[in-house]
Protein backbone atom coordinates (compact mmCIF):
# COMPACT_ATOMS: atom_id res chain seq x y z
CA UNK A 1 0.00 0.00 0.00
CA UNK A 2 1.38 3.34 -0.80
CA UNK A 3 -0.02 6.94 1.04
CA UNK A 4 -0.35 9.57 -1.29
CA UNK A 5 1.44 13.01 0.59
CA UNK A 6 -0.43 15.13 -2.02
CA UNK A 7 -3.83 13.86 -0.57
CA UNK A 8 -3.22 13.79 3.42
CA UNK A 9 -6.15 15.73 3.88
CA UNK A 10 -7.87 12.61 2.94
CA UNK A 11 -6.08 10.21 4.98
CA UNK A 12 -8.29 8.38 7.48
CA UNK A 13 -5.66 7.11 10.96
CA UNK A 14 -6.72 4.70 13.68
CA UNK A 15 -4.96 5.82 16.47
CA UNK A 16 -4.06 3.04 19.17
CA UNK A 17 -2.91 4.32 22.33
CA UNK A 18 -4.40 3.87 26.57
CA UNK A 19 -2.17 7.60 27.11
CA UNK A 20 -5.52 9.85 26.97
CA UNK A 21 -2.69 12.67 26.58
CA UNK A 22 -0.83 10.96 23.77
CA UNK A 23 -4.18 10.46 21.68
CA UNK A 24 -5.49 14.06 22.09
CA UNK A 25 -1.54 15.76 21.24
CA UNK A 26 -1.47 13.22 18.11
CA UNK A 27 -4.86 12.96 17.21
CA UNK A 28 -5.18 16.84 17.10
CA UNK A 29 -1.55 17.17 15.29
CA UNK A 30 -2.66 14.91 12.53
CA UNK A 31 -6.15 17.03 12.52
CA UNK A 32 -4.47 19.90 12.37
CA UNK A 33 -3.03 18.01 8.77
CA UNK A 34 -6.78 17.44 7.73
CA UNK A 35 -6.67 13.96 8.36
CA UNK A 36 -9.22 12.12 9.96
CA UNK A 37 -8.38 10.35 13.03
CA UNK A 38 -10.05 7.39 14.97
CA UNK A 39 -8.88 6.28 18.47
CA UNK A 40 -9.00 4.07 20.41
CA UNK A 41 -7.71 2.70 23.77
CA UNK A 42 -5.99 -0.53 23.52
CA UNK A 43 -5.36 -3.07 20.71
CA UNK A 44 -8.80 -4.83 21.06
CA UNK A 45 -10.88 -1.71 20.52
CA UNK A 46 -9.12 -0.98 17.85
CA UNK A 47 -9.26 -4.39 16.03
CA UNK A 48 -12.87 -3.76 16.74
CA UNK A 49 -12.96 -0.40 14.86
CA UNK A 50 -12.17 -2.18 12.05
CA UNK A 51 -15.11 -4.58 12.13
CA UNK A 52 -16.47 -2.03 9.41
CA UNK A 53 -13.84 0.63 8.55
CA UNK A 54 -10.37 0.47 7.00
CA UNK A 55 -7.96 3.32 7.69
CA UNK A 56 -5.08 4.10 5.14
CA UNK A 57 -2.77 4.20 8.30
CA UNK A 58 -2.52 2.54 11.66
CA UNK A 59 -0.80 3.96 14.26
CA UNK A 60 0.17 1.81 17.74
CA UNK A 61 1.54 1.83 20.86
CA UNK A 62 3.41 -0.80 22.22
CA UNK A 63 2.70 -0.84 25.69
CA UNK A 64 -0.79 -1.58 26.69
CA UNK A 65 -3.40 -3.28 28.70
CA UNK A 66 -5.79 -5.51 27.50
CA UNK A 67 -3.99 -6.05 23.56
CA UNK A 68 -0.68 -4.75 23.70
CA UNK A 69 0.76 -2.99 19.89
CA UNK A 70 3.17 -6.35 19.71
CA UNK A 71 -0.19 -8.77 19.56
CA UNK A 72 -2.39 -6.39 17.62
CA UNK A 73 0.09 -6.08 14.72
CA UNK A 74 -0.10 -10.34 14.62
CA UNK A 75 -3.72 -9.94 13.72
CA UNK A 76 -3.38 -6.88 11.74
CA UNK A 77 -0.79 -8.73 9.07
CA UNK A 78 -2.93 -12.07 9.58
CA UNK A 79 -6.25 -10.61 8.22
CA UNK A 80 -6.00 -10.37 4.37
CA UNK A 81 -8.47 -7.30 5.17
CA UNK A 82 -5.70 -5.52 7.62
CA UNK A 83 -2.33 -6.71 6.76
CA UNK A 84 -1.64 -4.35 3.53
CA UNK A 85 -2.40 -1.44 5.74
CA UNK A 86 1.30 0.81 6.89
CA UNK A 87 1.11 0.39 10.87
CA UNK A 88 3.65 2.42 12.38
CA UNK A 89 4.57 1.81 16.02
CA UNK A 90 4.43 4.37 18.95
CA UNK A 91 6.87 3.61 21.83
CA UNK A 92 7.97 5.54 24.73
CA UNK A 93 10.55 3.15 25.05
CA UNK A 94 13.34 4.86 23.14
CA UNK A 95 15.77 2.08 23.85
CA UNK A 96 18.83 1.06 21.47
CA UNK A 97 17.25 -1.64 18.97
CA UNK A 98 13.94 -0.87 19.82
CA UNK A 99 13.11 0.44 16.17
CA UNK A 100 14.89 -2.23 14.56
CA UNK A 101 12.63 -4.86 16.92
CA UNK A 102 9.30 -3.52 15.59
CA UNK A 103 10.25 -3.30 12.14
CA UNK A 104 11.88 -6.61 12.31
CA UNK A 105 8.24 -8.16 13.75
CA UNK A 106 6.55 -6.07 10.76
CA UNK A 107 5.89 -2.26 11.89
CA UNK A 108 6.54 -0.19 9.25
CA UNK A 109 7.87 2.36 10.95
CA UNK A 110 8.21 3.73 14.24
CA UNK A 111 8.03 6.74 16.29
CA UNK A 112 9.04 7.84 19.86
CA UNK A 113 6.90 9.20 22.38
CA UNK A 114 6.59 11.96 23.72
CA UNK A 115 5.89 13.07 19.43
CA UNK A 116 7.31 16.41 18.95
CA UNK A 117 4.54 18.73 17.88
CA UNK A 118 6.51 20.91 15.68
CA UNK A 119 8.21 17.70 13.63
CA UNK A 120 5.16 15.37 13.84
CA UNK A 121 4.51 15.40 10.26
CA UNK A 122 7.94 15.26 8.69
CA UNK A 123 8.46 12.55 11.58
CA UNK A 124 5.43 10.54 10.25
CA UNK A 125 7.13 11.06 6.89
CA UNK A 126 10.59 9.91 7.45
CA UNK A 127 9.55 6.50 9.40
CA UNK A 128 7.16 5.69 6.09
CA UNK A 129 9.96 6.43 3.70
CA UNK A 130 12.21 3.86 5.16
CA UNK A 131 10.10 0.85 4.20
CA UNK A 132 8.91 2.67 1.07
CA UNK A 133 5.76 3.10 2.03
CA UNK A 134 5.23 6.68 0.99
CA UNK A 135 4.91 8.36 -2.41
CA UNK A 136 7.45 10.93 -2.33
């Protein structure tokens, strides 16, 4: 699947994250973009929210209760439905090797928490372009 940066105002995001802060500063960033953003609190709801709506971007954090981003992504690239859509990973984990972990289980891309405001976009960007994922 490829995201078209000359149509972002059209993009539709599920946003996967239990941080109430985190969703709001992200959801309202990418908003702010003209994109249209769905959240949700853990990985469950969100494979739930897609019961009858595909987003052209997933976004998810790693760390949380009830589905954690690790065992949603399994049933994201399981589901012939799910698994062409870019899922990037949120993590406020910056840890050496942590990037290269979530690509290497099938992210594809990630980004560090807390998101810088300012950078969000061109952030969003840069993690897509390394697996290709974006038309530049």
């Amino acid at each position: 699947m490829s995201l078209n940066w000359d149509k972002i105002t059209e993009w539709q995001v599920l946003l996967v994250d239990d941080e109430p802060d985190n969703i709001e500063v992200v959801a309202e960033s990418l908003e702010y973009y003209g994109m249209s953003v769905r959240t949700a609190n853990n990985g469950q709801q969100g494979l739930d929210l897609l019961a009858d709506w595909l987003p052209d971007i997933i976004m998810l954090d790693l760390s949380m209760p009830v589905m954690d981003g690790w065992a949603t992504l399994r049933h994201l690239k399981s589901d012939p439905r799910t698994q062409a859509i870019p899922v990037l990973a949120l993590s406020a984990h910056a840890i050496i090797g942590d990037s290269e972990r979530a690509v290497n289980a099938g992210f594809d891309g990630y980004l560090t928490k807390p998101v810088n405001v300012p950078t969000l976009l061109q952030d969003f960007r840069s993690a897509l372009k390394e697996r290709n994922i974006s038309k530049i």
